[in-house]
N, C-alpha and C. Protein backbone atom coordinates (compact mmCIF):
# COMPACT_ATOMS: atom_id res chain seq x y z
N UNK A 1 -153.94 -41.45 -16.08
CA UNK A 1 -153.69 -42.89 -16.06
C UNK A 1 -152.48 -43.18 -15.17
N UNK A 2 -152.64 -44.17 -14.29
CA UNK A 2 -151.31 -43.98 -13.35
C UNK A 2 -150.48 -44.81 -13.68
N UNK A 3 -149.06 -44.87 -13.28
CA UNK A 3 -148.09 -45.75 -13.68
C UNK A 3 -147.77 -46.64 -11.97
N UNK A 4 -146.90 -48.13 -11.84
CA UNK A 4 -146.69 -48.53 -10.57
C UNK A 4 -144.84 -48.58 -11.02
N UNK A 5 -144.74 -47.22 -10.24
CA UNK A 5 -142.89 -47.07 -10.25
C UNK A 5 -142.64 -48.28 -9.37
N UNK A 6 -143.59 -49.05 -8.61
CA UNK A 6 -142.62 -49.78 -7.69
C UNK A 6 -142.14 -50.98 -8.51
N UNK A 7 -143.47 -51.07 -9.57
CA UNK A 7 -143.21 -52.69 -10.07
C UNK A 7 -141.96 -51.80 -11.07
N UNK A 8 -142.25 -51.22 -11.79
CA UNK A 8 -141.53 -50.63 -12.38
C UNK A 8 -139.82 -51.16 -12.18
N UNK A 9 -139.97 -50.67 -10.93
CA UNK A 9 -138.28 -50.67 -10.51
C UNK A 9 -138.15 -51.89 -9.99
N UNK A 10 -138.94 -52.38 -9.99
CA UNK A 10 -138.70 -54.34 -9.67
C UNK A 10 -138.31 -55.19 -10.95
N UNK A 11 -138.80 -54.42 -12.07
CA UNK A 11 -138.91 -55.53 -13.02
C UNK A 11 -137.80 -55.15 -13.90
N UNK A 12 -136.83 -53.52 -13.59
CA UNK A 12 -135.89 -53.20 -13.96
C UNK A 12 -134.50 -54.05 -13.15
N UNK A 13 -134.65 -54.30 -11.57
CA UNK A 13 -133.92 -54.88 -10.94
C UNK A 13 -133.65 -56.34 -11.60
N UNK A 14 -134.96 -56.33 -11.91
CA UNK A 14 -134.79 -58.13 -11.78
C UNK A 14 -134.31 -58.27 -13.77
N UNK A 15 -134.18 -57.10 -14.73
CA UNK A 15 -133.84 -57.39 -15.85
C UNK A 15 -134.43 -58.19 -16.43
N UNK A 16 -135.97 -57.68 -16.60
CA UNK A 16 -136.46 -58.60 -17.45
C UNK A 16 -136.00 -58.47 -19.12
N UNK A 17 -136.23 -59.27 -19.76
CA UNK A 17 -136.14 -59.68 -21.22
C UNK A 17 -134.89 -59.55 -21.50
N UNK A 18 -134.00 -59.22 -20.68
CA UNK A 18 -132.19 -58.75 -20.87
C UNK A 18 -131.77 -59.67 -22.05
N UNK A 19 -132.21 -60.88 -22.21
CA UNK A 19 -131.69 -61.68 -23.09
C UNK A 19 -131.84 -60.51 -24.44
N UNK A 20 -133.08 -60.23 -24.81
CA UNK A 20 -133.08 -59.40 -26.01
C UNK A 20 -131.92 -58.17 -25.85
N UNK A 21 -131.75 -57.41 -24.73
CA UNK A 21 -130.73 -56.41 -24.91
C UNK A 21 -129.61 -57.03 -24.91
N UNK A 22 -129.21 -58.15 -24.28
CA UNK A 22 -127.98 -58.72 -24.64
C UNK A 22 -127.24 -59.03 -25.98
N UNK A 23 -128.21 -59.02 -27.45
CA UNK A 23 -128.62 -59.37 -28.57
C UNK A 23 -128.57 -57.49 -29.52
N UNK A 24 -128.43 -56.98 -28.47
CA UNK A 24 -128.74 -55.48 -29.40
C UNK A 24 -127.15 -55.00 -29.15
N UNK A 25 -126.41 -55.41 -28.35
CA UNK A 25 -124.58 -54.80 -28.52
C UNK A 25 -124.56 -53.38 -29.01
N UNK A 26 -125.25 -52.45 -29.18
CA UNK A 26 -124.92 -51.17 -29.40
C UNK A 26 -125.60 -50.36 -28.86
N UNK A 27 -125.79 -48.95 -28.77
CA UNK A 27 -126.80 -48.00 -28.91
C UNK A 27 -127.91 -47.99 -29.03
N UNK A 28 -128.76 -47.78 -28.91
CA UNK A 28 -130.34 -48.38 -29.30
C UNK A 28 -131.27 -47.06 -29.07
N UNK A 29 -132.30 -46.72 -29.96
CA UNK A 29 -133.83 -46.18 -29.71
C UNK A 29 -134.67 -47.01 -29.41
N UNK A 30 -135.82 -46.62 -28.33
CA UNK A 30 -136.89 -47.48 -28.60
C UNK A 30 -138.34 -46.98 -28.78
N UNK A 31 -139.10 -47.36 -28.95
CA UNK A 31 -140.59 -47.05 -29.91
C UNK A 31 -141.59 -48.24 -29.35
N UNK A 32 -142.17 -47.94 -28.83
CA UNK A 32 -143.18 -49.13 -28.48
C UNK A 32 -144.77 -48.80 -28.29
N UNK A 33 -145.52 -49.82 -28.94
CA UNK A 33 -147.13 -49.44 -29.32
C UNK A 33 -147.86 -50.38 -30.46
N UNK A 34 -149.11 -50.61 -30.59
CA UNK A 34 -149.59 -51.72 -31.82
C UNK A 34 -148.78 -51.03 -32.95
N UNK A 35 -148.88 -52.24 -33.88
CA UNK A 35 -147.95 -51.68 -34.63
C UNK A 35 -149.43 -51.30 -35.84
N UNK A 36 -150.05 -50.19 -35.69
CA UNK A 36 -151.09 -49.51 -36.00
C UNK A 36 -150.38 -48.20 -37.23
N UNK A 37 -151.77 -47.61 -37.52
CA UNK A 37 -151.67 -46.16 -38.21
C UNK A 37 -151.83 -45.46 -37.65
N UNK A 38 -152.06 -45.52 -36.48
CA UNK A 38 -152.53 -44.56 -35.45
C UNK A 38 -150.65 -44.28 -35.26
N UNK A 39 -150.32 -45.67 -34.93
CA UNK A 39 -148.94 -45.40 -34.09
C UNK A 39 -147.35 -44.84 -34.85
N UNK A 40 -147.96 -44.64 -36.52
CA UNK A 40 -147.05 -44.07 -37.31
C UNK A 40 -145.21 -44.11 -37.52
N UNK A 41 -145.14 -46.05 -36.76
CA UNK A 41 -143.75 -46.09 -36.96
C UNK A 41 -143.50 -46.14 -38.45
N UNK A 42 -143.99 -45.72 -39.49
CA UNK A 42 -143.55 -45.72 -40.90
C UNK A 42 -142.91 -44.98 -40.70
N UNK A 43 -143.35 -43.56 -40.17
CA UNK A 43 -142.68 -42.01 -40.20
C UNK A 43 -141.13 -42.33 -39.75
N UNK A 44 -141.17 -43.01 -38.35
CA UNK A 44 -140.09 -42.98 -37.48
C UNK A 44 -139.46 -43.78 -38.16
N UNK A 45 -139.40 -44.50 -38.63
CA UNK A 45 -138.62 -46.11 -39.59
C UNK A 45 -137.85 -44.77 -40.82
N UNK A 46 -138.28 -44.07 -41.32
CA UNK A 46 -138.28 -43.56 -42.80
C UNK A 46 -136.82 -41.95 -42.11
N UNK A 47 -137.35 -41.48 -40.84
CA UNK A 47 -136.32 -40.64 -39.80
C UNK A 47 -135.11 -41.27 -39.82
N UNK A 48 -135.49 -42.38 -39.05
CA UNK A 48 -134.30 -43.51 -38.74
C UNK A 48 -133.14 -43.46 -39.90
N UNK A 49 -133.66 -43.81 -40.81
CA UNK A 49 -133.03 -44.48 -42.08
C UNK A 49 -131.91 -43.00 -42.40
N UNK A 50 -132.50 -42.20 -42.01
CA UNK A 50 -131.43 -41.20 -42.57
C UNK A 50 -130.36 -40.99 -40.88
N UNK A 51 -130.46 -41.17 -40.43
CA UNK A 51 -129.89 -39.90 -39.29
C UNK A 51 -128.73 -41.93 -39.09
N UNK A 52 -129.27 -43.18 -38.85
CA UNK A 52 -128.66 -44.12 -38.67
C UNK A 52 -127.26 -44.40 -39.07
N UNK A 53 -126.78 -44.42 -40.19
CA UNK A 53 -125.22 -44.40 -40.44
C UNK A 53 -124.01 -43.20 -39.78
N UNK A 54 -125.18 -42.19 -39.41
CA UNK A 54 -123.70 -40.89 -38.46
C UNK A 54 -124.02 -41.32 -36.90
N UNK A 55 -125.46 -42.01 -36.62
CA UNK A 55 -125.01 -42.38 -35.40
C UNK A 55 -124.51 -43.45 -34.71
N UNK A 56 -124.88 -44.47 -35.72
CA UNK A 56 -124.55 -46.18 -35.34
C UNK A 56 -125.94 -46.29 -33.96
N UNK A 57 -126.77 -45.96 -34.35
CA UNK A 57 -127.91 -46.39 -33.47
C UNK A 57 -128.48 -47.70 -33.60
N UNK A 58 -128.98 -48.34 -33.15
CA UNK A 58 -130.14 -48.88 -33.87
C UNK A 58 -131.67 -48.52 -33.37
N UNK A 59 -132.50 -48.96 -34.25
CA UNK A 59 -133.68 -48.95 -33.92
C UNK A 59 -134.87 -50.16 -33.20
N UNK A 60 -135.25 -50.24 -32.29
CA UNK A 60 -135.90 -51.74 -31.52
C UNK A 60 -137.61 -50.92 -31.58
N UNK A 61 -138.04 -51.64 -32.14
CA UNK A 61 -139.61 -51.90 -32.15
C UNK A 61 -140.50 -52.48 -31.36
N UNK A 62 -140.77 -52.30 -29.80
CA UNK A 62 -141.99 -53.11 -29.72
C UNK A 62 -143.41 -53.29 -30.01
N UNK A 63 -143.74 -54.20 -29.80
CA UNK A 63 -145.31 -54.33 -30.17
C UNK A 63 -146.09 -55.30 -31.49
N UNK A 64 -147.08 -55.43 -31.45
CA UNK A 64 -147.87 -56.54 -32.82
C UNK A 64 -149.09 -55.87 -33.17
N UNK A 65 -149.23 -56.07 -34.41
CA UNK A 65 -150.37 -55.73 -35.16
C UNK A 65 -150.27 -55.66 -36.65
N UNK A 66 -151.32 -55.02 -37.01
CA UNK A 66 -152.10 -55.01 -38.51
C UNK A 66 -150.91 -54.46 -39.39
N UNK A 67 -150.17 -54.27 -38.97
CA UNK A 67 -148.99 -53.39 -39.91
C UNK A 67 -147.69 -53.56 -40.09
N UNK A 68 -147.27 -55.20 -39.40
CA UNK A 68 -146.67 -55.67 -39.59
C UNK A 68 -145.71 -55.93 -41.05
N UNK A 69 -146.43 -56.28 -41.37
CA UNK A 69 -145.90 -57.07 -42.62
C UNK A 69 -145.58 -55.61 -43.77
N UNK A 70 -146.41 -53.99 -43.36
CA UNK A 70 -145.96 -53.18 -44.49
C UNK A 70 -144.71 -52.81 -43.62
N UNK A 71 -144.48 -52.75 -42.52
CA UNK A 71 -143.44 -51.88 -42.03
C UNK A 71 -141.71 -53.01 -42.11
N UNK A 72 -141.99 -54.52 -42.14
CA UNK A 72 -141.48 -55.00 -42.71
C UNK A 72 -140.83 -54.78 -43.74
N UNK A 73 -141.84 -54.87 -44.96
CA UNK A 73 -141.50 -53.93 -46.54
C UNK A 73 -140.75 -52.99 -46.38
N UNK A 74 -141.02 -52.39 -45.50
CA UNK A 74 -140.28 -50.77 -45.21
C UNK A 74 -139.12 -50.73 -44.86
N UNK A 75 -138.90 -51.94 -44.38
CA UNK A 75 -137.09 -51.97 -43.51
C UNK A 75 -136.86 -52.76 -44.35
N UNK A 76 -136.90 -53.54 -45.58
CA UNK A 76 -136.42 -54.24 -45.88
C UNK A 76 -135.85 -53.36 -47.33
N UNK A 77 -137.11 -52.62 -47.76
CA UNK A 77 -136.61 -51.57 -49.08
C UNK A 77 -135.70 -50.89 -48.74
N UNK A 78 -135.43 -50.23 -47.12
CA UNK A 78 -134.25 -49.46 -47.31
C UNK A 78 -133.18 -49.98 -46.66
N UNK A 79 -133.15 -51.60 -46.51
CA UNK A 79 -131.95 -51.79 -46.26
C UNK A 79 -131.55 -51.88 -45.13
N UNK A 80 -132.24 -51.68 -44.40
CA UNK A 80 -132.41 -51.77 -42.67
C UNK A 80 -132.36 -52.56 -41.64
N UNK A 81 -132.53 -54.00 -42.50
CA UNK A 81 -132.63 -55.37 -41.75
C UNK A 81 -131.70 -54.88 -40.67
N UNK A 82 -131.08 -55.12 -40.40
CA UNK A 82 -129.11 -54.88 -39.33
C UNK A 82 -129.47 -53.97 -38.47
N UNK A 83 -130.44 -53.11 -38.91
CA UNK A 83 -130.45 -51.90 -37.70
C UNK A 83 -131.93 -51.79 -37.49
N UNK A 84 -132.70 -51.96 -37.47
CA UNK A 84 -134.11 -51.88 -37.23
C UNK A 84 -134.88 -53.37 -36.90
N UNK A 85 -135.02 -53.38 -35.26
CA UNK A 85 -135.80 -54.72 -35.00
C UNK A 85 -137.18 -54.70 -34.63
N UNK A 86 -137.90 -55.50 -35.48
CA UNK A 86 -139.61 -55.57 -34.81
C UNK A 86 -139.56 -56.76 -34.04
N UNK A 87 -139.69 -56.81 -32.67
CA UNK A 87 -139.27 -57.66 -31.57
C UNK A 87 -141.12 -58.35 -31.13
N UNK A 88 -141.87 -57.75 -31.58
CA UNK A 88 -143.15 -58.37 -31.33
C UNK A 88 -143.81 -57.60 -29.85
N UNK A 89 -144.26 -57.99 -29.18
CA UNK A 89 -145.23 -57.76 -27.94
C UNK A 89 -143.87 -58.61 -26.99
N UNK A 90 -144.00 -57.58 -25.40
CA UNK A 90 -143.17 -58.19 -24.77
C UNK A 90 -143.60 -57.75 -22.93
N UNK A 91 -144.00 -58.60 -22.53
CA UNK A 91 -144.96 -58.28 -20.97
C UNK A 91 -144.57 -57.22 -20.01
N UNK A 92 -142.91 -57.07 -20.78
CA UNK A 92 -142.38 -55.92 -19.18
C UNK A 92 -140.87 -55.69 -19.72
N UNK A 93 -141.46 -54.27 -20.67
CA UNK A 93 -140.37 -53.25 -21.72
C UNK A 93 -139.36 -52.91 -20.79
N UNK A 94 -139.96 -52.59 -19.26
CA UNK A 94 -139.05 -51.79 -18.81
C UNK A 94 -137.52 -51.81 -18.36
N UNK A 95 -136.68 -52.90 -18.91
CA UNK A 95 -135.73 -53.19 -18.40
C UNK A 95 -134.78 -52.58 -19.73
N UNK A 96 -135.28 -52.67 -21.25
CA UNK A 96 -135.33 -52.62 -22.17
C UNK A 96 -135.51 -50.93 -22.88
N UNK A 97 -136.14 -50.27 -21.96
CA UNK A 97 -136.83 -49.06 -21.85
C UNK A 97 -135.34 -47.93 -20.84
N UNK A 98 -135.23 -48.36 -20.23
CA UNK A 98 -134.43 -48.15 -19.34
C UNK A 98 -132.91 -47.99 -19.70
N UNK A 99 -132.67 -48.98 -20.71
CA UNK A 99 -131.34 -49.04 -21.39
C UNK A 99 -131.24 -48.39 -22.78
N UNK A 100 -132.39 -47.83 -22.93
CA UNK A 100 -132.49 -47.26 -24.31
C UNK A 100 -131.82 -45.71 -24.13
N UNK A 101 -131.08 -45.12 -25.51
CA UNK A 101 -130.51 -44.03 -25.41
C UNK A 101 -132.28 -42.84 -25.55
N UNK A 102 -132.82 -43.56 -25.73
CA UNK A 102 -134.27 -42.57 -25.99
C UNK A 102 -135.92 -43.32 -26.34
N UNK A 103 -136.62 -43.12 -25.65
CA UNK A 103 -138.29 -43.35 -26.35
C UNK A 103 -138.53 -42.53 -27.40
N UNK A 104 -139.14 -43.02 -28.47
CA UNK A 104 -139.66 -42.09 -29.43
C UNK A 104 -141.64 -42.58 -29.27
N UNK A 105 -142.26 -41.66 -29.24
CA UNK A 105 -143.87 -41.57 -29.66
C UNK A 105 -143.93 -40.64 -30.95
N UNK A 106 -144.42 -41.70 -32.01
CA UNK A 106 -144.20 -40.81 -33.46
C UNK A 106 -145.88 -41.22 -33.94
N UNK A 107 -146.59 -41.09 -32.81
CA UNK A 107 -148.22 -41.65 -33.25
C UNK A 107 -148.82 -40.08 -33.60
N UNK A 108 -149.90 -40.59 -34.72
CA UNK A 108 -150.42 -39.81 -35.13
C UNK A 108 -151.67 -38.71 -34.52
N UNK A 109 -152.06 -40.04 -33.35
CA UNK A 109 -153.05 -39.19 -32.12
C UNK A 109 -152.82 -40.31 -31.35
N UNK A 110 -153.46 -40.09 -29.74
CA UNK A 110 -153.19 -40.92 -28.53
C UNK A 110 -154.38 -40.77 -27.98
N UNK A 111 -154.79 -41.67 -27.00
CA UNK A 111 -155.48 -41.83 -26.08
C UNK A 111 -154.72 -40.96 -24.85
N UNK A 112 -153.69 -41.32 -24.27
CA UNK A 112 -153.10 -40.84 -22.93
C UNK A 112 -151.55 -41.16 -23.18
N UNK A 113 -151.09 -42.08 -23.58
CA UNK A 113 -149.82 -42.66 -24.41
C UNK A 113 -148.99 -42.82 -22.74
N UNK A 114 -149.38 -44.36 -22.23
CA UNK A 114 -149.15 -44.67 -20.99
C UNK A 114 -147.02 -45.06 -21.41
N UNK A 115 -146.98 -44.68 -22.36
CA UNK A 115 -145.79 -45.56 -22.41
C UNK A 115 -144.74 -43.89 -21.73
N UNK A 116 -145.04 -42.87 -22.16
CA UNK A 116 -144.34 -41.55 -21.68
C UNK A 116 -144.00 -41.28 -20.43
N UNK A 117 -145.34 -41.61 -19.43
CA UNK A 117 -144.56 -41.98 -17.76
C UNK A 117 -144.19 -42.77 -17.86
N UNK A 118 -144.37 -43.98 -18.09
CA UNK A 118 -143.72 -45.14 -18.10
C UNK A 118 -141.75 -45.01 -18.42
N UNK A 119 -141.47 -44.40 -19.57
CA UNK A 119 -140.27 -44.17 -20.02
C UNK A 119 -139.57 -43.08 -19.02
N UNK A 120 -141.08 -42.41 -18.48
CA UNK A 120 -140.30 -41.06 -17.44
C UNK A 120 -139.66 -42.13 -16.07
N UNK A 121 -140.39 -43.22 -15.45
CA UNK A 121 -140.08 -43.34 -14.10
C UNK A 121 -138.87 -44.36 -14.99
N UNK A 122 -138.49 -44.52 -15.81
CA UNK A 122 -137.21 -45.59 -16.59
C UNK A 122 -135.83 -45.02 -16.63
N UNK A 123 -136.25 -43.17 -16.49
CA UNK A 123 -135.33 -42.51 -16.61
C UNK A 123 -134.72 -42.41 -18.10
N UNK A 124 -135.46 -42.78 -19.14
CA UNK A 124 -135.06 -42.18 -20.34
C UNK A 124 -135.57 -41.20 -20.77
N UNK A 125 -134.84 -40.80 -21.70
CA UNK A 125 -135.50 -39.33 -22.77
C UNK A 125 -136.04 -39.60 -23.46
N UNK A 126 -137.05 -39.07 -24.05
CA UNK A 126 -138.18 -38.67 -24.61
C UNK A 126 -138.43 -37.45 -25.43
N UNK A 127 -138.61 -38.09 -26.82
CA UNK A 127 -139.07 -37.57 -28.05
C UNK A 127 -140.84 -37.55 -28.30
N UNK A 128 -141.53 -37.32 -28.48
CA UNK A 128 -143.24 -36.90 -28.83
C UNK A 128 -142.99 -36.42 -29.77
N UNK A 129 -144.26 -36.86 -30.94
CA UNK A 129 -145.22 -36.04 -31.52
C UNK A 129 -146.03 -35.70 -30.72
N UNK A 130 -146.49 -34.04 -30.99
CA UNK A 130 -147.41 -33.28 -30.54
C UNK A 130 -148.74 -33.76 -30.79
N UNK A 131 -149.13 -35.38 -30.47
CA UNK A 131 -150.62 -35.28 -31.28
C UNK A 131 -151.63 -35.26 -30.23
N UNK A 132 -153.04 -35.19 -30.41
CA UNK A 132 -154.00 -35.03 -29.32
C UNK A 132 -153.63 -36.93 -28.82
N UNK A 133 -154.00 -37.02 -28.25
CA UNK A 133 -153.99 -36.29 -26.89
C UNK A 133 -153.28 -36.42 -25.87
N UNK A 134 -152.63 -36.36 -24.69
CA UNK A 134 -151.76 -36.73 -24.26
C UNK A 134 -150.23 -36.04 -23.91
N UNK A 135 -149.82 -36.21 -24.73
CA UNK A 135 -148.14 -35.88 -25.06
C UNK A 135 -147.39 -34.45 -24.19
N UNK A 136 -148.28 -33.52 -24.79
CA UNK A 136 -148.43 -32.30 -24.55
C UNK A 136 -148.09 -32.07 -23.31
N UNK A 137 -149.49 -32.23 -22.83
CA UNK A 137 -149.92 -32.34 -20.86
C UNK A 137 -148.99 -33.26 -20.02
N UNK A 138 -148.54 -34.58 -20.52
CA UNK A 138 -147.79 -35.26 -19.98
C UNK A 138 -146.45 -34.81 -19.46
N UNK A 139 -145.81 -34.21 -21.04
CA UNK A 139 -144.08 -33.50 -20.95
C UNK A 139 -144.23 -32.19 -21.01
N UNK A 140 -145.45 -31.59 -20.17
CA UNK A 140 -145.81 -30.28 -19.78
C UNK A 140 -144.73 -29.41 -21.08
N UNK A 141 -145.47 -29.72 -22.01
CA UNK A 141 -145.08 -28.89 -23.33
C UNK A 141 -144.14 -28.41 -23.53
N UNK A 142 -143.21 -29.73 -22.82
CA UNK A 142 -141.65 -29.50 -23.98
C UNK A 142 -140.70 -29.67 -22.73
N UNK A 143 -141.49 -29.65 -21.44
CA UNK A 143 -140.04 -29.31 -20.11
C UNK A 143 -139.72 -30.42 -20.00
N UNK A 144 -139.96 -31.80 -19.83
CA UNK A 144 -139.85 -32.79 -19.66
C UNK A 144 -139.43 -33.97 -20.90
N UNK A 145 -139.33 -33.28 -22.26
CA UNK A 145 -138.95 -34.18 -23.52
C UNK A 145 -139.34 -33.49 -24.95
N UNK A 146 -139.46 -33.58 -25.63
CA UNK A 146 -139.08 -33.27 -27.12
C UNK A 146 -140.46 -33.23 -27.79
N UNK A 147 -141.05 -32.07 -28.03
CA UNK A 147 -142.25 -32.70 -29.10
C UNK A 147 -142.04 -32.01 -30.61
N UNK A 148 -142.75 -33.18 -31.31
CA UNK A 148 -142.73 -32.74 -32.36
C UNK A 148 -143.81 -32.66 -33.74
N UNK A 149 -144.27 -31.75 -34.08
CA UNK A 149 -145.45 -31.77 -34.84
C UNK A 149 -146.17 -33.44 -36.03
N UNK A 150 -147.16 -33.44 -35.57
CA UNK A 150 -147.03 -34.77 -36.20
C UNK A 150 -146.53 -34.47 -37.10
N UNK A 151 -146.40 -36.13 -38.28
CA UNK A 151 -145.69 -36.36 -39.50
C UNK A 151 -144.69 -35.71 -39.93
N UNK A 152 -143.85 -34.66 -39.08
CA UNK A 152 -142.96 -34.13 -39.55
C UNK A 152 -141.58 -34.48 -39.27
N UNK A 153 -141.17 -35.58 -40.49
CA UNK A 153 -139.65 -36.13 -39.98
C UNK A 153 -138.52 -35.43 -40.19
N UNK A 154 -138.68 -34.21 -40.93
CA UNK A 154 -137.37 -33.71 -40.89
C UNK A 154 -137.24 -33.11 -39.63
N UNK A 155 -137.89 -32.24 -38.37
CA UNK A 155 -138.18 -32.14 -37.09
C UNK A 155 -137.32 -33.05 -36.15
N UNK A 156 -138.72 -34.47 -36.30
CA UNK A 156 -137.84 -35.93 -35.68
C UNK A 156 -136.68 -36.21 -35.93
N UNK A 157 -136.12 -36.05 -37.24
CA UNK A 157 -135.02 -36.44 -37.55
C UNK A 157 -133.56 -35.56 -36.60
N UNK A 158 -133.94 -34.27 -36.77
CA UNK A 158 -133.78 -33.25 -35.71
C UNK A 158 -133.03 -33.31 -34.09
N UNK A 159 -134.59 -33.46 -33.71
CA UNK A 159 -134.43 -33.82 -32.29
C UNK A 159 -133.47 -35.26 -31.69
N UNK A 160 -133.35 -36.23 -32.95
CA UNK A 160 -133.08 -37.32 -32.55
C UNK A 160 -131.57 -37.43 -32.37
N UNK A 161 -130.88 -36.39 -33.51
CA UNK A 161 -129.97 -36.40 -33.59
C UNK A 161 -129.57 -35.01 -32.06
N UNK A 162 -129.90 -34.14 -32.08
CA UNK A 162 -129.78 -33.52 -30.23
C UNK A 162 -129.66 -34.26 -29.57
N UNK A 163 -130.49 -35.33 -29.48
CA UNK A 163 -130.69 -36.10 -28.57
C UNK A 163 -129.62 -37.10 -28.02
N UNK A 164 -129.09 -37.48 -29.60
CA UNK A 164 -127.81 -38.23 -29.14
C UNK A 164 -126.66 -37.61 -28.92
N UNK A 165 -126.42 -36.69 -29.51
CA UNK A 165 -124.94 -35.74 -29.11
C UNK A 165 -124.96 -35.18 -28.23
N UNK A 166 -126.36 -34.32 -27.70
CA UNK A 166 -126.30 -33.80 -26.69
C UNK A 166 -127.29 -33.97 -25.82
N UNK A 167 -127.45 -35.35 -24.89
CA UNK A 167 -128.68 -35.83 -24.13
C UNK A 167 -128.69 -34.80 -22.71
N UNK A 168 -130.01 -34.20 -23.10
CA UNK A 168 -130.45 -33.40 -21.83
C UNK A 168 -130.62 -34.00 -20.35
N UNK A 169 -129.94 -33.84 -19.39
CA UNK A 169 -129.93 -33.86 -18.04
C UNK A 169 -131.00 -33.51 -17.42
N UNK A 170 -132.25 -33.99 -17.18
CA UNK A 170 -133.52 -34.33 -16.68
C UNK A 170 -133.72 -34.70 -15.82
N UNK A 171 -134.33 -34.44 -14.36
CA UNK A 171 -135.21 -35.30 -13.23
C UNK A 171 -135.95 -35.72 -13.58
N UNK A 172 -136.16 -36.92 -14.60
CA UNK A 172 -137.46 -37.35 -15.28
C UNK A 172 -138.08 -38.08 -14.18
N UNK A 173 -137.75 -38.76 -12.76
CA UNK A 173 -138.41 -39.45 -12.26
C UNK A 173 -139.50 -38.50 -11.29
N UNK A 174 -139.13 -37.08 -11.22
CA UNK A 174 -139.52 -35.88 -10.64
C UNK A 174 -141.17 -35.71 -11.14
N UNK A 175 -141.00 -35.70 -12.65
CA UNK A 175 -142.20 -36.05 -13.17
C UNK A 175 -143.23 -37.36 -12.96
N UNK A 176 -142.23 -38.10 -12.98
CA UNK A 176 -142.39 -39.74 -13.17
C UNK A 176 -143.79 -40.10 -11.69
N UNK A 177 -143.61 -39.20 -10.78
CA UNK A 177 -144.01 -39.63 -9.42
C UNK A 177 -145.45 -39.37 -10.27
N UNK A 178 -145.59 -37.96 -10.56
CA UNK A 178 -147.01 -37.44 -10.43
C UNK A 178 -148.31 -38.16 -11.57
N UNK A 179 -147.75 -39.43 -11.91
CA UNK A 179 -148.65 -40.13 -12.60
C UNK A 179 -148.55 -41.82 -12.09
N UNK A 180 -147.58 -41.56 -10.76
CA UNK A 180 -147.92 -43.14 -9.71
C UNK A 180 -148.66 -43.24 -9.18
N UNK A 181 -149.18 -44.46 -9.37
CA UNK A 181 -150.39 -44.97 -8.39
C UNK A 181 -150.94 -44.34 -7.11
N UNK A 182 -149.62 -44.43 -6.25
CA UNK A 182 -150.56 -44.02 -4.99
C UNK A 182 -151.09 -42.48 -5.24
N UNK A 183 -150.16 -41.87 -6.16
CA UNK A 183 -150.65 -40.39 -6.01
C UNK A 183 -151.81 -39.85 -6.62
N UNK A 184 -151.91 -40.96 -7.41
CA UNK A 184 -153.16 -40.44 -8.38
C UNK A 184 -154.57 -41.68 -7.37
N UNK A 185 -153.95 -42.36 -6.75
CA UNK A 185 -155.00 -43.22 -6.14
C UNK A 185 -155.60 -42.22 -5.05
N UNK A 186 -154.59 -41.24 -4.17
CA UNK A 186 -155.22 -40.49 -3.36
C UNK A 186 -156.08 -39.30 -3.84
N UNK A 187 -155.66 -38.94 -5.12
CA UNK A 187 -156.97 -38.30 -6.09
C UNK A 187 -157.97 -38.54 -6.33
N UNK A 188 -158.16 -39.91 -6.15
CA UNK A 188 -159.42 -40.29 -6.62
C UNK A 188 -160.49 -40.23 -5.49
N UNK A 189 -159.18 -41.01 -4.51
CA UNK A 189 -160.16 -40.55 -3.03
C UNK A 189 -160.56 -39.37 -2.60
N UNK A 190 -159.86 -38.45 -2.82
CA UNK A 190 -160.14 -36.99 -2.95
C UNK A 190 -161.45 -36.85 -3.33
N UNK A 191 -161.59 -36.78 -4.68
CA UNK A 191 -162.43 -36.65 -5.61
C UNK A 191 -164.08 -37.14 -5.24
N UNK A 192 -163.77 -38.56 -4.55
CA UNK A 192 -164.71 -39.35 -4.42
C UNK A 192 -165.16 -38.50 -2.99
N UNK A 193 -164.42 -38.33 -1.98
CA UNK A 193 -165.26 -37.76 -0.98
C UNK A 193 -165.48 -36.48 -0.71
């Protein structure tokens, strides 16, 4: 699935949605996807909740769906309101993506999980669950970001905390190329003739 680094880096220039990061004043994770069972931010919400008071993180949510209203419940039982935002659906993460101390993918399985290049050409780090399909092949199994067996938050909880004390020094945009447009567009032409 290809990514367009150019818009990419246009829509980082031009700071889209900044108003919302202007509104987050600290540290931040981000997580973005329907807010599904497939996409298992319960797990990551329930991680959060512990590792959050030693780091002063917060947590930013994008995305809408069917699961709204339990994952709600969920930040609200533990107290989370202050540090955990469900921000809804938003046309162009990447400015948002970009300023984040990390992506997390805590889904239970994937199609291709377009958001991982996406976060690669953003230049953030990257946490995965190991689930089919995707993840794996993408962060060529582990060189490029963090995986971690599904549902397993003491793991996530783990990595997240590495992640912030000691953020790995990455050419993520190195990766980032080999799922841009033109490169995968001249594949196809390849392919086709």
């Amino acid at each position: 699935n290809p990514i367009n680094i150019k818009k990419i880096d246009r829509e980082i220039r031009l700071k889209k949605n900044i108003e919302i990061f202007s509104k987050i004043k600290s540290k931040f994770i981000i997580a973005i996807g329907r807010l599904t069972y497939q996409k298992n931010f319960d797990l990551l919400i329930h991680a959060f909740n512990e590792i959050y008071k030693d780091t002063k993180l917060k947590l930013i949510i994008v995305g809408k769906g069917e699961e709204k209203t339990k994952l709600e419940k969920i930040i609200k039982n533990l107290d989370l309101s202050d540090h955990v935002s469900l921000i809804g659906y938003i046309d162009s993460p990447y400015y948002l993506i970009s300023k984040a101390e990390m992506l997390i993918l805590s889904s239970r399985y994937e199609g291709f999980g377009n958001v991982i290049p996406e976060a690669l050409a953003c230049k953030t780090n990257i946490i995965s669950s190991n689930c089919d399909f995707g993840p794996s092949e993408i962060l060529e199994n582990g060189k490029w970001g963090k995986l971690f067996p599904v549902g397993d938050k003491k793991k996530l909880k783990k990595l997240i905390l590495k992640y912030h004390y000691n953020p790995p020094k990455l050419n993520l945009r190195k990766r980032a190329r080999d799922f841009d447009i033109e490169k995968i567009s001249r594949k196809y032409f390849e392919l086709l003739n």
